[in-house]
N, C-alpha and C. Protein backbone atom coordinates (compact mmCIF):
# COMPACT_ATOMS: atom_id res chain seq x y z
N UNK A 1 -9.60 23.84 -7.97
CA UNK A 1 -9.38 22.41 -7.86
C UNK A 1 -8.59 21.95 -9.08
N UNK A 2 -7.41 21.01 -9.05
CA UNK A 2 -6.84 20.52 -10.20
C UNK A 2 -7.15 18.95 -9.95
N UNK A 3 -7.15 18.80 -11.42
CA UNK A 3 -7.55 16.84 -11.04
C UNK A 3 -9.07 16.92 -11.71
N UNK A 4 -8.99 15.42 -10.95
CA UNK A 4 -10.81 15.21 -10.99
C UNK A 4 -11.05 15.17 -9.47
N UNK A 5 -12.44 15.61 -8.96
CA UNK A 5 -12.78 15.41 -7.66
C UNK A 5 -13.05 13.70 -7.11
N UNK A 6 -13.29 14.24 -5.88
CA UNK A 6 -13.28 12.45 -5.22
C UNK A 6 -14.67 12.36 -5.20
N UNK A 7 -15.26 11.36 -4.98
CA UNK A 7 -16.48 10.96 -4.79
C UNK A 7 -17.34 11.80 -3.48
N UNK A 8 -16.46 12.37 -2.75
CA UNK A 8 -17.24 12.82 -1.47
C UNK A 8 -17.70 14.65 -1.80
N UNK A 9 -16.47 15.06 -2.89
CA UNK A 9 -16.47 16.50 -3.47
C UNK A 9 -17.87 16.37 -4.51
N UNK A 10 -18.18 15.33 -5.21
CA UNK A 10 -19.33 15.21 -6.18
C UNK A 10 -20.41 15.71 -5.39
N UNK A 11 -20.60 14.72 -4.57
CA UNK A 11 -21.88 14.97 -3.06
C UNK A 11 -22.45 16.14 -3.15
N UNK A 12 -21.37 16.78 -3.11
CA UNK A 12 -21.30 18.21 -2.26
C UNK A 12 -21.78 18.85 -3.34
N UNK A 13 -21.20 18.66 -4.64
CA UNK A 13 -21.44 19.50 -5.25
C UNK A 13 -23.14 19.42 -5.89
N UNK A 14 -23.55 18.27 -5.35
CA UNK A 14 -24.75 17.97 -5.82
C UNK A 14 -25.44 18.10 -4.92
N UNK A 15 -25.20 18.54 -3.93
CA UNK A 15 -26.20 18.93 -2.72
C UNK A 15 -26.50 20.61 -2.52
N UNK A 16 -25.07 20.80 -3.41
CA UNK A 16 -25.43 22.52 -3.59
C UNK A 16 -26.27 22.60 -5.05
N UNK A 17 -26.34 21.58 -5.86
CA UNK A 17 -27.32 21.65 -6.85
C UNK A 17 -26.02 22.55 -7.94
N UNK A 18 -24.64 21.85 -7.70
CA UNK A 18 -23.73 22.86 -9.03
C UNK A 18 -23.21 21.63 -9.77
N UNK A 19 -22.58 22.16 -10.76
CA UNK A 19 -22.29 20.82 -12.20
C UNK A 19 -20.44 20.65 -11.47
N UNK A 20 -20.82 19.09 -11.34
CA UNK A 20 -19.65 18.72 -10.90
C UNK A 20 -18.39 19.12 -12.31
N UNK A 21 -18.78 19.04 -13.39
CA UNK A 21 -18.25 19.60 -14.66
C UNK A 21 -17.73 20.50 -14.56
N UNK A 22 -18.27 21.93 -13.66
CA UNK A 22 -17.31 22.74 -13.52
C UNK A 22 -16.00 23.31 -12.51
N UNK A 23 -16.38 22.53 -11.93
CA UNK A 23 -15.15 22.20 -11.36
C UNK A 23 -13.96 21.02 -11.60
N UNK A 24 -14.09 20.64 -12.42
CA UNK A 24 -12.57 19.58 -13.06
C UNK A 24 -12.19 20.47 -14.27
N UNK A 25 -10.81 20.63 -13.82
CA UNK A 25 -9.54 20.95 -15.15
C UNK A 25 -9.80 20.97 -16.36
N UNK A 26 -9.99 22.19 -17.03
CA UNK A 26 -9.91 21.42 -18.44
C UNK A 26 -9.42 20.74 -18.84
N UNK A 27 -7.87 20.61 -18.51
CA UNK A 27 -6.97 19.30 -18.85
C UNK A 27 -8.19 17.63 -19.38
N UNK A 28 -8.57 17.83 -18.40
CA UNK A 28 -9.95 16.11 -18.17
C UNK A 28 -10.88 16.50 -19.31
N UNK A 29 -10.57 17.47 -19.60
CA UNK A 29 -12.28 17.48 -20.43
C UNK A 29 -12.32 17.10 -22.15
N UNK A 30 -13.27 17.13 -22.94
CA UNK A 30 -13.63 15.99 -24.21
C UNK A 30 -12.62 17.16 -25.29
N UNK A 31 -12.47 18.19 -25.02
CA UNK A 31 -12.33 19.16 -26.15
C UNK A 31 -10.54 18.97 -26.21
N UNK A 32 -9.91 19.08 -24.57
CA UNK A 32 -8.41 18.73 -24.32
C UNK A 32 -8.24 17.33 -24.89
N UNK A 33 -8.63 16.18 -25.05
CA UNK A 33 -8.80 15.18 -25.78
C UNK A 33 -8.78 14.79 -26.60
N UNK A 34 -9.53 15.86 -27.75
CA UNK A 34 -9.84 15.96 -29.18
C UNK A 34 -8.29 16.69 -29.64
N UNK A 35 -8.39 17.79 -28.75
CA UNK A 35 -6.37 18.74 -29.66
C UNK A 35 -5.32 17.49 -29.60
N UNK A 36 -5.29 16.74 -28.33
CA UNK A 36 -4.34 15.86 -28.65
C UNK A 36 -4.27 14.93 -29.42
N UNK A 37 -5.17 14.60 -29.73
CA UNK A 37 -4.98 13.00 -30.49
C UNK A 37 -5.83 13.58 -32.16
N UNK A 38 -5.26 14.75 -32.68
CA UNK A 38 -5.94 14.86 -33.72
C UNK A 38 -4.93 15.15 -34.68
N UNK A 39 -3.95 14.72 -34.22
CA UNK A 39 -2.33 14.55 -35.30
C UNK A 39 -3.08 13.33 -36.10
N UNK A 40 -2.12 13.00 -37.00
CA UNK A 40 -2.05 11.96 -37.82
C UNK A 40 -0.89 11.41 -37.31
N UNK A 41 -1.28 9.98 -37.39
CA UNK A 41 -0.25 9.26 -36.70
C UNK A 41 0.38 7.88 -37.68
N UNK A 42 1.93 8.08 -38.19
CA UNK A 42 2.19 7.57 -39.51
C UNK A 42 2.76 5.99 -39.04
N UNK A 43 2.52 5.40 -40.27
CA UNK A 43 2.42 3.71 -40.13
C UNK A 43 3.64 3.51 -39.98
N UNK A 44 4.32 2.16 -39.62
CA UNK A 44 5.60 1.72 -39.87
C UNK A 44 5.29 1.00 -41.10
N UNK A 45 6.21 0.83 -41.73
CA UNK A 45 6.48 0.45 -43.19
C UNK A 45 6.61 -1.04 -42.89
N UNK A 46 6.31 -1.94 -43.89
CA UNK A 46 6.97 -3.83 -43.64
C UNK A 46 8.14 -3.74 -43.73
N UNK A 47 8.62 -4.83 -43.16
CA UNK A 47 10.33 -5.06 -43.06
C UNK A 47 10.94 -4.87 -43.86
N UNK A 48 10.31 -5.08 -46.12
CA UNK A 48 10.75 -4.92 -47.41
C UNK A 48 11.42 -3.42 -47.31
N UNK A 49 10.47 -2.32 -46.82
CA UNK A 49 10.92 -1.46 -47.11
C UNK A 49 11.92 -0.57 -45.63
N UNK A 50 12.50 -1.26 -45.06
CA UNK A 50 13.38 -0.81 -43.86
C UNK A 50 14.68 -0.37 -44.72
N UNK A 51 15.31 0.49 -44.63
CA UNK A 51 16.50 0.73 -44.97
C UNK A 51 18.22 -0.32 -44.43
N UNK A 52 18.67 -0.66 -45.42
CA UNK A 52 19.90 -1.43 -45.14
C UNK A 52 20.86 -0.21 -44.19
N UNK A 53 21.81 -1.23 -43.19
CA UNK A 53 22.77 -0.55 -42.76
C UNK A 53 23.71 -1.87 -42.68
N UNK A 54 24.71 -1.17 -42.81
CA UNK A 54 26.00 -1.71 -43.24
C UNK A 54 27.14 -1.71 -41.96
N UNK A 55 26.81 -1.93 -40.60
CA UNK A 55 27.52 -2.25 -39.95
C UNK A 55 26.64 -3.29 -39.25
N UNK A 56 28.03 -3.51 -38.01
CA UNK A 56 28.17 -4.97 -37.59
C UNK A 56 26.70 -4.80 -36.77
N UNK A 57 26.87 -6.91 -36.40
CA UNK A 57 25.44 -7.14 -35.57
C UNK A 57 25.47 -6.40 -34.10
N UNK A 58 24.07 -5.76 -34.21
CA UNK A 58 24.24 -5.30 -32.49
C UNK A 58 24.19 -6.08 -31.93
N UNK A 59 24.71 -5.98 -30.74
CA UNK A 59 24.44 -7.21 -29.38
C UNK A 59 24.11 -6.51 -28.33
N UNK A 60 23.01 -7.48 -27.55
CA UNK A 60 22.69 -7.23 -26.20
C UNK A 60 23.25 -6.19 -25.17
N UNK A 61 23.65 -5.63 -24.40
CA UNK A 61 24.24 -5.17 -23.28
C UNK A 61 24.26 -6.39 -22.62
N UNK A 62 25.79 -5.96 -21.72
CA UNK A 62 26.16 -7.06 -20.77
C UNK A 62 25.25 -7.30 -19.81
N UNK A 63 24.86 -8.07 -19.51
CA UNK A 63 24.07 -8.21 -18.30
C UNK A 63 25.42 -8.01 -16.75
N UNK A 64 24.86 -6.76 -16.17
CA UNK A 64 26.14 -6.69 -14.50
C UNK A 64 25.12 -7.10 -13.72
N UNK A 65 25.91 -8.02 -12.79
CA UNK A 65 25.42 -8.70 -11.80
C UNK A 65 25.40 -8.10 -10.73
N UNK A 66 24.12 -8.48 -9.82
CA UNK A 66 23.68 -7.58 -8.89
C UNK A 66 24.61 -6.98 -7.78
N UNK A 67 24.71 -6.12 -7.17
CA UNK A 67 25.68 -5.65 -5.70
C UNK A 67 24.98 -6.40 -4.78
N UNK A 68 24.99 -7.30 -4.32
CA UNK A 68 24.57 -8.15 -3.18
C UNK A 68 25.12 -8.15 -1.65
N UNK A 69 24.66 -8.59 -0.99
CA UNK A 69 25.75 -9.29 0.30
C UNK A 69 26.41 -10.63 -0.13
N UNK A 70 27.59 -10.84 -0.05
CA UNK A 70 28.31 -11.75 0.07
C UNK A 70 28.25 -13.31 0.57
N UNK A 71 27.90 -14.49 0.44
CA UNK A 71 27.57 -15.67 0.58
C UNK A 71 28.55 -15.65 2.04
N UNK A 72 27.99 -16.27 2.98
CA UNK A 72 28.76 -16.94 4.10
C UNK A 72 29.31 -18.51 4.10
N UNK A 73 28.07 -19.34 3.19
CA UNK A 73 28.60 -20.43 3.11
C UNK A 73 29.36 -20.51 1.54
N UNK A 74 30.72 -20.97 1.63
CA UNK A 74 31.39 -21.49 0.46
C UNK A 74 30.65 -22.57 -0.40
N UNK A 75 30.96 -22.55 -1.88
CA UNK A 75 30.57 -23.59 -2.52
C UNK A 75 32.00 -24.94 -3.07
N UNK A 76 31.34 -25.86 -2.31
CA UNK A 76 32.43 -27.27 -2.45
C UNK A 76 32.48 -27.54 -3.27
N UNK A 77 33.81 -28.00 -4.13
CA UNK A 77 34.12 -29.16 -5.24
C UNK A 77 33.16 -30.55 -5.16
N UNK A 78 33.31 -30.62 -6.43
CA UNK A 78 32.25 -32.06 -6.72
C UNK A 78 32.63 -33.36 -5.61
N UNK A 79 33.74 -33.26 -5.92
CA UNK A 79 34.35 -34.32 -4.86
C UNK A 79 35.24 -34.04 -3.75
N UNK A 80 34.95 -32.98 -3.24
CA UNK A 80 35.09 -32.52 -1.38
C UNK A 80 33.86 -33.06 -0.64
N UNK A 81 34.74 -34.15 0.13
CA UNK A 81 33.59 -34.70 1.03
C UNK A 81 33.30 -33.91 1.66
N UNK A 82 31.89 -34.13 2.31
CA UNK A 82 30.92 -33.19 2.88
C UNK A 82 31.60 -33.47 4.21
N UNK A 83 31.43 -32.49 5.08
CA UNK A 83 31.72 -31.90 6.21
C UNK A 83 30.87 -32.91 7.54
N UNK A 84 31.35 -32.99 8.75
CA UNK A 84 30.72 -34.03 9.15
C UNK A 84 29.39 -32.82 10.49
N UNK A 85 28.31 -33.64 10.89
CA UNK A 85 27.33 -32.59 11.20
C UNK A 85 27.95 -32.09 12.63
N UNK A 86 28.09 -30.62 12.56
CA UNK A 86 29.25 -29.67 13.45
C UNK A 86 27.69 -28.95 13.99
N UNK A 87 26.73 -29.09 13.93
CA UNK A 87 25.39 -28.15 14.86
C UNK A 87 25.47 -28.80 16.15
N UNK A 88 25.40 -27.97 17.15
CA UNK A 88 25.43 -27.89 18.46
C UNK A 88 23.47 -27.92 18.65
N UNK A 89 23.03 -28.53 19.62
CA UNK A 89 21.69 -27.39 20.33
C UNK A 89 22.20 -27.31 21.15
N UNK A 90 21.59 -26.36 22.03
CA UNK A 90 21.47 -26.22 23.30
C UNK A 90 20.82 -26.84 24.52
């Protein structure tokens, strides 16, 4: 089995009277847990001590505008009179 079991595999395993423990990954377990996170893990320094660099200001990336579908209705000038009402029903 890789992973952790599901709730219905626990059952089982407790109906056969075995340690659901041994069946999950070591990966899951307290000891795989402990190797990873037992680095030392180093501070960032305050802003005083950041190193100067001597070129220009970065800027943003352009923002590109999305690939869309294409508008059907046009957009009118401020002062293009509006269109007179052209809807049909049926």
């Amino acid at each position: 089995m890789t992973g952790l079991p599901c709730m219905h595999a626990i059952f089982v395993f407790l109906y056969n009277r075995e340690y659901a423990h041994d069946h999950v990954h070591w990966y899951y377990s307290k000891e795989a847990w402990k190797m990873a996170y037992n680095g030392n893990i180093n501070q960032i320094p305050d802003e005083s001590r950041w190193p100067e660099f001597e070129s220009e200001n970065i800027e943003p990336p352009v923002k590109k505008s999305k690939v869309c579908r294409a508008k059907k209705k046009r957009t009118r000038a401020t002062d293009e009179p509006r269109a007179p009402n052209t809807t049909f029903s049926k």
